[in-house]
N, C-alpha and C. Protein backbone atom coordinates (compact mmCIF):
# COMPACT_ATOMS: atom_id res chain seq x y z
N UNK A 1 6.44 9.45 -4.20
CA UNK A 1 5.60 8.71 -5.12
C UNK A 1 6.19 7.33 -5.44
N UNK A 2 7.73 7.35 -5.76
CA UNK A 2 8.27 6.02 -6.01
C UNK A 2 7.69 4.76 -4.79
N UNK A 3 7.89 5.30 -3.58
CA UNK A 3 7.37 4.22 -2.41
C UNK A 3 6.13 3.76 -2.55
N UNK A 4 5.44 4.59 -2.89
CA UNK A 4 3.60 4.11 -3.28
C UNK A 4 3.33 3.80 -4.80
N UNK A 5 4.07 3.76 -5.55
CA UNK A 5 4.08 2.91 -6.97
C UNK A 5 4.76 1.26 -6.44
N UNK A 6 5.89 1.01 -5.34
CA UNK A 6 6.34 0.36 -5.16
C UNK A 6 5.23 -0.75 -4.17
N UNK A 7 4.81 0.00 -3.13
CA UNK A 7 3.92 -0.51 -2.74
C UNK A 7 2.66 -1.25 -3.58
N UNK A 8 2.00 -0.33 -4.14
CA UNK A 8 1.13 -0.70 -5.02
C UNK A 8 1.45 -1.74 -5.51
N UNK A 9 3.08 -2.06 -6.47
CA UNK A 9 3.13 -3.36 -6.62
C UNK A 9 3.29 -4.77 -5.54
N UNK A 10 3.28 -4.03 -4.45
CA UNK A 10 3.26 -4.93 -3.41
C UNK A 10 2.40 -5.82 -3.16
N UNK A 11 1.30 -4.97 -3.09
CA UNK A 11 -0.31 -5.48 -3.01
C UNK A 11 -0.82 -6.52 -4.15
N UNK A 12 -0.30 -5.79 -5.26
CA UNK A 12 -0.78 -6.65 -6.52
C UNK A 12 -0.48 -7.93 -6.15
N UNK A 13 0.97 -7.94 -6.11
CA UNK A 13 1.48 -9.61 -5.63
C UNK A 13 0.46 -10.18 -4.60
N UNK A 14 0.04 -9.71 -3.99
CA UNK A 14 -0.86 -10.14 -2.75
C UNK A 14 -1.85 -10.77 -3.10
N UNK A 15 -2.14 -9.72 -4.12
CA UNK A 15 -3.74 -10.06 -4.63
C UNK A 15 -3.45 -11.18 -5.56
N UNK A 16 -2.39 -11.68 -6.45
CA UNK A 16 -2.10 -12.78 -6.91
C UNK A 16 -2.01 -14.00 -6.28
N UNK A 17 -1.02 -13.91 -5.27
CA UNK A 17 -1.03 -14.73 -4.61
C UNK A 17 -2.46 -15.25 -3.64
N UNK A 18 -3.18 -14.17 -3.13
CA UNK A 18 -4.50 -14.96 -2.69
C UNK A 18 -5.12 -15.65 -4.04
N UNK A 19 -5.21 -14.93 -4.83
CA UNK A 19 -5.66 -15.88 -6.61
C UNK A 19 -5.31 -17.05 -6.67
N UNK A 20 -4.11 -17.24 -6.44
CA UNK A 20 -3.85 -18.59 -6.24
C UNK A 20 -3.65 -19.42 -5.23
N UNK A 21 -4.15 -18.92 -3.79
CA UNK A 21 -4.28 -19.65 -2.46
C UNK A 21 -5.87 -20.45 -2.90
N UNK A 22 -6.82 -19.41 -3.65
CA UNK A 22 -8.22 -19.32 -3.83
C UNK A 22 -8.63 -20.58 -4.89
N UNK A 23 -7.55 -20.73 -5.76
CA UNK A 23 -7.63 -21.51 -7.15
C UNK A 23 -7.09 -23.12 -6.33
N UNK A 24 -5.95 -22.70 -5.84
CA UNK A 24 -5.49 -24.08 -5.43
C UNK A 24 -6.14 -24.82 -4.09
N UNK A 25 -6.50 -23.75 -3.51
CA UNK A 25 -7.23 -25.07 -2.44
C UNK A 25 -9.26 -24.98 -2.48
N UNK A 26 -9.12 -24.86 -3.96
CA UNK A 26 -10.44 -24.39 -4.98
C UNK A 26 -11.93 -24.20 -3.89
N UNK A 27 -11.50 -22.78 -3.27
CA UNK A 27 -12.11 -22.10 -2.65
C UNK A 27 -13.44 -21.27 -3.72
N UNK A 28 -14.49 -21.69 -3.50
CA UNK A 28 -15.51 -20.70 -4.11
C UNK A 28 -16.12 -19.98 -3.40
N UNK A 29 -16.22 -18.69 -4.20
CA UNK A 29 -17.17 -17.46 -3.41
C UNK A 29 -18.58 -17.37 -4.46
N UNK A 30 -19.47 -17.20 -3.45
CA UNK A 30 -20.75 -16.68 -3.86
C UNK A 30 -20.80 -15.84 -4.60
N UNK A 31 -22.25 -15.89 -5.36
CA UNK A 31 -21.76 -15.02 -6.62
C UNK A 31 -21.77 -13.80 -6.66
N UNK A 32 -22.32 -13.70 -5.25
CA UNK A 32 -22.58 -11.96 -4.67
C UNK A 32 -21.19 -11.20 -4.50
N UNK A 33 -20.60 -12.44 -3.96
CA UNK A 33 -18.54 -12.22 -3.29
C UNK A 33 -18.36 -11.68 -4.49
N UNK A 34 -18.33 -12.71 -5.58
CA UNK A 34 -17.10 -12.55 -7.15
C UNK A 34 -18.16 -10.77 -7.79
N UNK A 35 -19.12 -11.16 -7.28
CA UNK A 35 -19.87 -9.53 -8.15
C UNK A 35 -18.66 -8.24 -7.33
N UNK A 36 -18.69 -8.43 -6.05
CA UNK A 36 -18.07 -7.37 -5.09
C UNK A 36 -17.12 -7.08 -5.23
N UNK A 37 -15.92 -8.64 -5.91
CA UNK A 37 -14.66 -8.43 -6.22
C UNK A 37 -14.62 -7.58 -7.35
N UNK A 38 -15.53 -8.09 -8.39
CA UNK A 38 -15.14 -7.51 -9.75
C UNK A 38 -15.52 -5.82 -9.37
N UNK A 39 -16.19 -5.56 -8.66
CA UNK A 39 -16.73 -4.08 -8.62
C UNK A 39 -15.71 -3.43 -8.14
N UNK A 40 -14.79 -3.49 -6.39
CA UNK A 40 -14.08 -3.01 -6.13
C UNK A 40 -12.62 -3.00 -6.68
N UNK A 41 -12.48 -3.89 -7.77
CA UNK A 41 -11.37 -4.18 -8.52
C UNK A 41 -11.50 -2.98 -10.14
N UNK A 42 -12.54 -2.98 -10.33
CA UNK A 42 -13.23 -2.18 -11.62
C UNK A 42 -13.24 -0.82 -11.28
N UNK A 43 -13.35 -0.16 -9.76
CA UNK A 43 -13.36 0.96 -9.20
C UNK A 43 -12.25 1.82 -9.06
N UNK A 44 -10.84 0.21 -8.61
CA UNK A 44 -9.64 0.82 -8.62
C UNK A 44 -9.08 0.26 -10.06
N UNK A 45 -9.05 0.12 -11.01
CA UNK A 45 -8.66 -0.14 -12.21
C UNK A 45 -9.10 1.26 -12.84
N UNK A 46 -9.74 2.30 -12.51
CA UNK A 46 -10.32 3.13 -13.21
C UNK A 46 -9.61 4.40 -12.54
N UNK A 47 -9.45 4.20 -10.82
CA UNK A 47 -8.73 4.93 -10.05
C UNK A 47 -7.34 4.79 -10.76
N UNK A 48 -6.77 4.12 -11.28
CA UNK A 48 -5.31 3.74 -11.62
C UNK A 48 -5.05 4.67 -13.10
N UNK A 49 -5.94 4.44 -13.60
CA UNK A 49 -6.59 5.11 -15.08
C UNK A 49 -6.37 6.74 -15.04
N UNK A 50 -6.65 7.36 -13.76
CA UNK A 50 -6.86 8.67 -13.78
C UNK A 50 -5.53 8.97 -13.19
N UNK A 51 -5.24 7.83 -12.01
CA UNK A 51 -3.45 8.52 -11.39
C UNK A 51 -2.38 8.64 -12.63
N UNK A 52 -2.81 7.96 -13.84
CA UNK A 52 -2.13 7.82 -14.73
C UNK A 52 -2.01 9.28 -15.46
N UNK A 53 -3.29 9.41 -16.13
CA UNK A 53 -3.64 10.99 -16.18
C UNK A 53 -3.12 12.01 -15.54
N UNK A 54 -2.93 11.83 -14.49
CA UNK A 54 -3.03 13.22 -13.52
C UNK A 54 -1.40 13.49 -13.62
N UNK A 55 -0.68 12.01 -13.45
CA UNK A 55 1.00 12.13 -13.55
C UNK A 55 1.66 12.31 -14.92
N UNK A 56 0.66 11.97 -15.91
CA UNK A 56 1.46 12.15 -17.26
C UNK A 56 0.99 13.55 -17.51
N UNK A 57 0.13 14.60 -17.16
CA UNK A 57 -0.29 15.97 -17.60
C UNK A 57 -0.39 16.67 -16.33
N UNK A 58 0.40 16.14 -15.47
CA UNK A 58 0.53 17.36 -14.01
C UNK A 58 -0.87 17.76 -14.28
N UNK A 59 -2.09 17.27 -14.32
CA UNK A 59 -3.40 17.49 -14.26
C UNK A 59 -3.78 17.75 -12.44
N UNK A 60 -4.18 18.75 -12.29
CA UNK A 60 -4.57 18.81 -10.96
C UNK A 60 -6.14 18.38 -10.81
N UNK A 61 -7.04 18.67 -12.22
CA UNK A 61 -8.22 17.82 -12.03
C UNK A 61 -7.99 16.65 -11.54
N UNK A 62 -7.38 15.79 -12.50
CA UNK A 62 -7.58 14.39 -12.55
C UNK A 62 -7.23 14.14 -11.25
N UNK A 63 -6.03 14.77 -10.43
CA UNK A 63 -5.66 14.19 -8.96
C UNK A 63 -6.70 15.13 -7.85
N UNK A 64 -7.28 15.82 -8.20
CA UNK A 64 -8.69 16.32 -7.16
C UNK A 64 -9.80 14.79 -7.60
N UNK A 65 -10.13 14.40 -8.90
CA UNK A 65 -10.79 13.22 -8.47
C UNK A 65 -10.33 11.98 -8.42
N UNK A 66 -8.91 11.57 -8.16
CA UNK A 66 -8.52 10.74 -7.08
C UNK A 66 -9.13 10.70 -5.74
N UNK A 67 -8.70 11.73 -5.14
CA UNK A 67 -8.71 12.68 -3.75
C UNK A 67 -10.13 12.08 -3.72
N UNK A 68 -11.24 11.99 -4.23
CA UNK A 68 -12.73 11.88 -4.07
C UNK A 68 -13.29 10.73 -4.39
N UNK A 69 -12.28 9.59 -5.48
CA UNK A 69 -12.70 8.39 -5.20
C UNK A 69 -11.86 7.70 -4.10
N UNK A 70 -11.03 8.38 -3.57
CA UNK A 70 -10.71 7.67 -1.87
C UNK A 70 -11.85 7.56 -1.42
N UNK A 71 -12.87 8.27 -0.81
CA UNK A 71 -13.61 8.26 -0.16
C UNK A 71 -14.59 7.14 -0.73
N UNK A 72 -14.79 7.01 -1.94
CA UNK A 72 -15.77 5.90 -2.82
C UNK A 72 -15.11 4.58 -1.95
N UNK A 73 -13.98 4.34 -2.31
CA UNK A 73 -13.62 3.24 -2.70
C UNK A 73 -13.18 2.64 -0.63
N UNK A 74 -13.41 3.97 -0.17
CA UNK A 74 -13.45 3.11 1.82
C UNK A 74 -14.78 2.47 2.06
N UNK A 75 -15.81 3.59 1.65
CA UNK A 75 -17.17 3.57 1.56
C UNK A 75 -17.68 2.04 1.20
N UNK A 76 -16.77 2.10 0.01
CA UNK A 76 -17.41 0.45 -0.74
C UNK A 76 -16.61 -0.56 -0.13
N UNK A 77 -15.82 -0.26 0.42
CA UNK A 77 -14.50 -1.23 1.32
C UNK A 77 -15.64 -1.61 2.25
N UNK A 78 -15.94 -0.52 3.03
CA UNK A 78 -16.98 -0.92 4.51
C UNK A 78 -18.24 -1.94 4.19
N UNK A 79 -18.61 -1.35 3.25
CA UNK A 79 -19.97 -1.94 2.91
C UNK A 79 -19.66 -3.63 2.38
N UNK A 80 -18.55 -3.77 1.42
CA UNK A 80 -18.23 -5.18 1.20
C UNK A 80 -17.88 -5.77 2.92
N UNK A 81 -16.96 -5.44 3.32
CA UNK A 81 -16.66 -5.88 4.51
C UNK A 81 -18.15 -6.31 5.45
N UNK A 82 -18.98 -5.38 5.73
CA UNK A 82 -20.16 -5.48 6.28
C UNK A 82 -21.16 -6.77 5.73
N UNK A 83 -21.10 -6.90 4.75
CA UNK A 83 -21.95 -8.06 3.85
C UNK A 83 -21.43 -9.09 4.16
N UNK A 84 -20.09 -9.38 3.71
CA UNK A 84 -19.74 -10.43 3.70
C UNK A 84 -19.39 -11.04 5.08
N UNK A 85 -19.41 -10.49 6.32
CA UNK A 85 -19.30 -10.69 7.49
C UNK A 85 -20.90 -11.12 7.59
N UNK A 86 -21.78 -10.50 7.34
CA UNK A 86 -23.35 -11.00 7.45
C UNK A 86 -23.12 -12.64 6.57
N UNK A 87 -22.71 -13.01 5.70
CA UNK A 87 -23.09 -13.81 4.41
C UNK A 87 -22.21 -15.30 5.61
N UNK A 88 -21.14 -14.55 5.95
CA UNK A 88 -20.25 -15.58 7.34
C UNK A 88 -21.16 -15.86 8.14
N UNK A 89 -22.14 -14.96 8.84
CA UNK A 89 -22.87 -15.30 9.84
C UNK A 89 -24.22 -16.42 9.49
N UNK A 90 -24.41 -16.12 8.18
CA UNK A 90 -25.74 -16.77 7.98
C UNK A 90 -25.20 -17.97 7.10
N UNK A 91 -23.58 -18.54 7.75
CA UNK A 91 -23.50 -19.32 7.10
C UNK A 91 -23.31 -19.67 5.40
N UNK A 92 -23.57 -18.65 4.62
CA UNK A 92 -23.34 -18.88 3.32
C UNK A 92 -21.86 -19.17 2.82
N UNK A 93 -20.84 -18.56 3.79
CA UNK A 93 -19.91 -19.18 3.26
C UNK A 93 -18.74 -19.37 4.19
N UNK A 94 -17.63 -20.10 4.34
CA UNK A 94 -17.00 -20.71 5.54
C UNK A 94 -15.98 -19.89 5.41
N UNK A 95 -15.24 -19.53 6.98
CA UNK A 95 -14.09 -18.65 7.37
C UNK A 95 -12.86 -18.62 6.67
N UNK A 96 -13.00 -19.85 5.89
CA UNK A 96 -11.49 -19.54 5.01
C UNK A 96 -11.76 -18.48 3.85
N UNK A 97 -13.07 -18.60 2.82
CA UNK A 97 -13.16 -18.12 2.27
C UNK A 97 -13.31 -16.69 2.34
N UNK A 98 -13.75 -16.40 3.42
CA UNK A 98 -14.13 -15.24 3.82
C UNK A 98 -13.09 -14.02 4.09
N UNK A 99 -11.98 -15.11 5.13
CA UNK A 99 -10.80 -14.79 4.93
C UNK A 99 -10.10 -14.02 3.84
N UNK A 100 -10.12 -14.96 2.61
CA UNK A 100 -9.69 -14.80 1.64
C UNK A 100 -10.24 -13.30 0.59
N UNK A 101 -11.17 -13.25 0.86
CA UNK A 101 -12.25 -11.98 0.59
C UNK A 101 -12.40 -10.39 1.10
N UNK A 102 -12.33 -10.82 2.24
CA UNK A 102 -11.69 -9.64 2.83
C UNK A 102 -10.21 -9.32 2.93
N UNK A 103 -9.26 -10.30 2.60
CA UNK A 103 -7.64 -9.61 2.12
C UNK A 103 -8.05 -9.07 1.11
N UNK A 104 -8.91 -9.64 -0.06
CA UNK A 104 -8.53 -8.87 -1.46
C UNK A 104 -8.93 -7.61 -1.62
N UNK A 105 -9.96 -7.78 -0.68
CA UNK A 105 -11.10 -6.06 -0.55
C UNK A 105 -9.82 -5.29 0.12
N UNK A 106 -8.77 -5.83 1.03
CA UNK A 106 -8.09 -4.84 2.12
C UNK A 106 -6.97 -4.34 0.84
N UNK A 107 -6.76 -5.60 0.40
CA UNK A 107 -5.44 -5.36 -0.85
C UNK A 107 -6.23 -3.97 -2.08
N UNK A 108 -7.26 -4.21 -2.03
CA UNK A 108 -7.55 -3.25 -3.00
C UNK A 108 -7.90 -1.94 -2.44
N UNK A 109 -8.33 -1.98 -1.34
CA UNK A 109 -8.14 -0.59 -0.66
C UNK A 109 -7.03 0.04 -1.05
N UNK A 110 -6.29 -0.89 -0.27
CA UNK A 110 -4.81 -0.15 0.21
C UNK A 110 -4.13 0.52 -1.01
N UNK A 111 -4.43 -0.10 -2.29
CA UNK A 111 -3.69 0.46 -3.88
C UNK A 111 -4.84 1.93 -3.67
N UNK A 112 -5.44 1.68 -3.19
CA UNK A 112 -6.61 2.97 -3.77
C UNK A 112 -5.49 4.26 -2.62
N UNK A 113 -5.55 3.56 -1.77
CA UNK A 113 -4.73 4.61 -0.53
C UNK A 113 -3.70 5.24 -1.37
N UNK A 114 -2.76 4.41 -1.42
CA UNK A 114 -1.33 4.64 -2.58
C UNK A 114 -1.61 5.43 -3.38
N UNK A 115 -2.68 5.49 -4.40
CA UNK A 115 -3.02 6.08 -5.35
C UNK A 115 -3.57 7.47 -4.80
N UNK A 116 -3.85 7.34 -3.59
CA UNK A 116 -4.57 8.54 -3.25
C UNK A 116 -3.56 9.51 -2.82
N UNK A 117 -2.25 8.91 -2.45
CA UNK A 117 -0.71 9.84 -2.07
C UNK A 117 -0.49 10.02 -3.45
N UNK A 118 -0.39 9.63 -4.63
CA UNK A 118 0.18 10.07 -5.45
C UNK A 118 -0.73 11.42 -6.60
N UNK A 119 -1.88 11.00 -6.47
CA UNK A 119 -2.67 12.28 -6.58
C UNK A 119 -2.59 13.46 -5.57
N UNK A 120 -2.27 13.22 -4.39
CA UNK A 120 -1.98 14.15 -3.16
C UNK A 120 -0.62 14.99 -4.04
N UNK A 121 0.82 14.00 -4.42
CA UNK A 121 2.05 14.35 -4.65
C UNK A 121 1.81 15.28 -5.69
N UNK A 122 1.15 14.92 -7.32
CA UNK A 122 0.84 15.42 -8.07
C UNK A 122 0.04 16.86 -7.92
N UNK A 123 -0.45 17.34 -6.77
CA UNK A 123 -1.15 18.15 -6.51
C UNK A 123 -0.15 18.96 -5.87
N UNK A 124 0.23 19.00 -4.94
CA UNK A 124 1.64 19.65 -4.39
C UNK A 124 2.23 20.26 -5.08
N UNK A 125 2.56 19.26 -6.39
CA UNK A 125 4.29 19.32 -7.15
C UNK A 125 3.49 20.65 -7.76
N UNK A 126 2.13 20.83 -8.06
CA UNK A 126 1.99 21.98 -8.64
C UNK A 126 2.07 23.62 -8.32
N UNK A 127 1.57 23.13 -6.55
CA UNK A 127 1.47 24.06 -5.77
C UNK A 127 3.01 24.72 -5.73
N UNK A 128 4.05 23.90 -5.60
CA UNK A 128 5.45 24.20 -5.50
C UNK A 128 6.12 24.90 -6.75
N UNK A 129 5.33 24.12 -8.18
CA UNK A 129 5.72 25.14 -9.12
C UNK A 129 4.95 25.72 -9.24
N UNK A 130 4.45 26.76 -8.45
CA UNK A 130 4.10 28.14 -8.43
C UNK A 130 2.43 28.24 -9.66
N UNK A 131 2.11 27.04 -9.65
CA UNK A 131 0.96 27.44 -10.21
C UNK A 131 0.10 26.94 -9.56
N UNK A 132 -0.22 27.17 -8.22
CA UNK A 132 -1.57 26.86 -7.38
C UNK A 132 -1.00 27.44 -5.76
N UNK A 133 0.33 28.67 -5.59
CA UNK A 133 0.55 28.88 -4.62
C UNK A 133 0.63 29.43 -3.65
N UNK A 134 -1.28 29.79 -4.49
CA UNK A 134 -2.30 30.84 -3.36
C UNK A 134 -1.94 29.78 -2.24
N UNK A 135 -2.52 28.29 -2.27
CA UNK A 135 -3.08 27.67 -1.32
C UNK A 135 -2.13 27.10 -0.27
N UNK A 136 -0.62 27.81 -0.80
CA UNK A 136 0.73 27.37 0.81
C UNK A 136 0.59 28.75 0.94
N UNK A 137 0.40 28.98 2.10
CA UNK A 137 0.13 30.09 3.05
C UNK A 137 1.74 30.83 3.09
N UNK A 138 2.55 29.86 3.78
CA UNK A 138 3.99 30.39 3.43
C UNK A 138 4.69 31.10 2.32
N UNK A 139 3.81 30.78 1.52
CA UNK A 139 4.61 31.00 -0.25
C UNK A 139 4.02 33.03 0.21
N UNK A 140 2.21 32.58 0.23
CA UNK A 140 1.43 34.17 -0.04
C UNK A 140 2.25 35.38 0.84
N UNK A 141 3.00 34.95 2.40
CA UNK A 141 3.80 35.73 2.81
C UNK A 141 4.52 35.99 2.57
N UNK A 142 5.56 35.34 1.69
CA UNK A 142 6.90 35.89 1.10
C UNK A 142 7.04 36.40 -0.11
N UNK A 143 5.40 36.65 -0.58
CA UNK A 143 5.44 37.46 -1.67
C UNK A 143 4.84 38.61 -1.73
């Protein structure tokens, strides 16, 4: 878990630093882009919300719906990616920016990924303390 908390802050920096590749060479995105950012940013801000949950109360809910907004948050990865590659084609907005748009969508994936090992870890750690260890097959034989 430490490597994917570490990571996670990896990305953040990333995502700062495009913030300010974006500010300083005063790159604008359409208002459809900044809607997409704020959404996939609002998706994993909420994902972060629950890894929080799940690690402060060994909650195995809260890290089963991690586990299920992974899948949200590729879903909405593809679909931003898909648009804004259309919005490039029809010209609405030029390759730097675009550039810039799809790192932040990749940067925000990737925390969702991270987040999605540490709901994975949190789920385990339970299985190991013996309160979910129907589901290691190894454990049910040696008992």
């Amino acid at each position: 878990m430490i490597n994917d908390i570490e990571r996670i802050g990896d990305h953040a920096v990333n995502l700062k630093e495009l913030a300010e590749q974006k500010a300083n060479k005063r790159i604008s995105f359409s208002d459809q882009a900044l809607l997409e950012i704020k959404e996939i940013s609002k998706q994993i801000s909420q994902m972060i919300d629950i890894t929080i949950q799940a690690l402060s109360g060994n909650d195995i809910h809260q890290a089963q719906i991690i586990l299920q907004r992974e899948s949200q948050i590729n879903s909405l990865r593809d679909r931003l990616k898909n648009s804004h590659i259309k919005q490039l084609e029809q010209g609405i907005c030029d390759a730097f920016s675009a550039l810039i748009f799809l790192d932040l969508v990749s940067n925000f994936e990737k925390i969702g990924d991270h987040l999605t090992n540490i709901g994975q870890a949190v789920m385990e750690a339970l299985q190991w303390n013996g309160l979910h260890h129907s589901r290691i097959p190894e454990m049910n034989e040696a008992n």
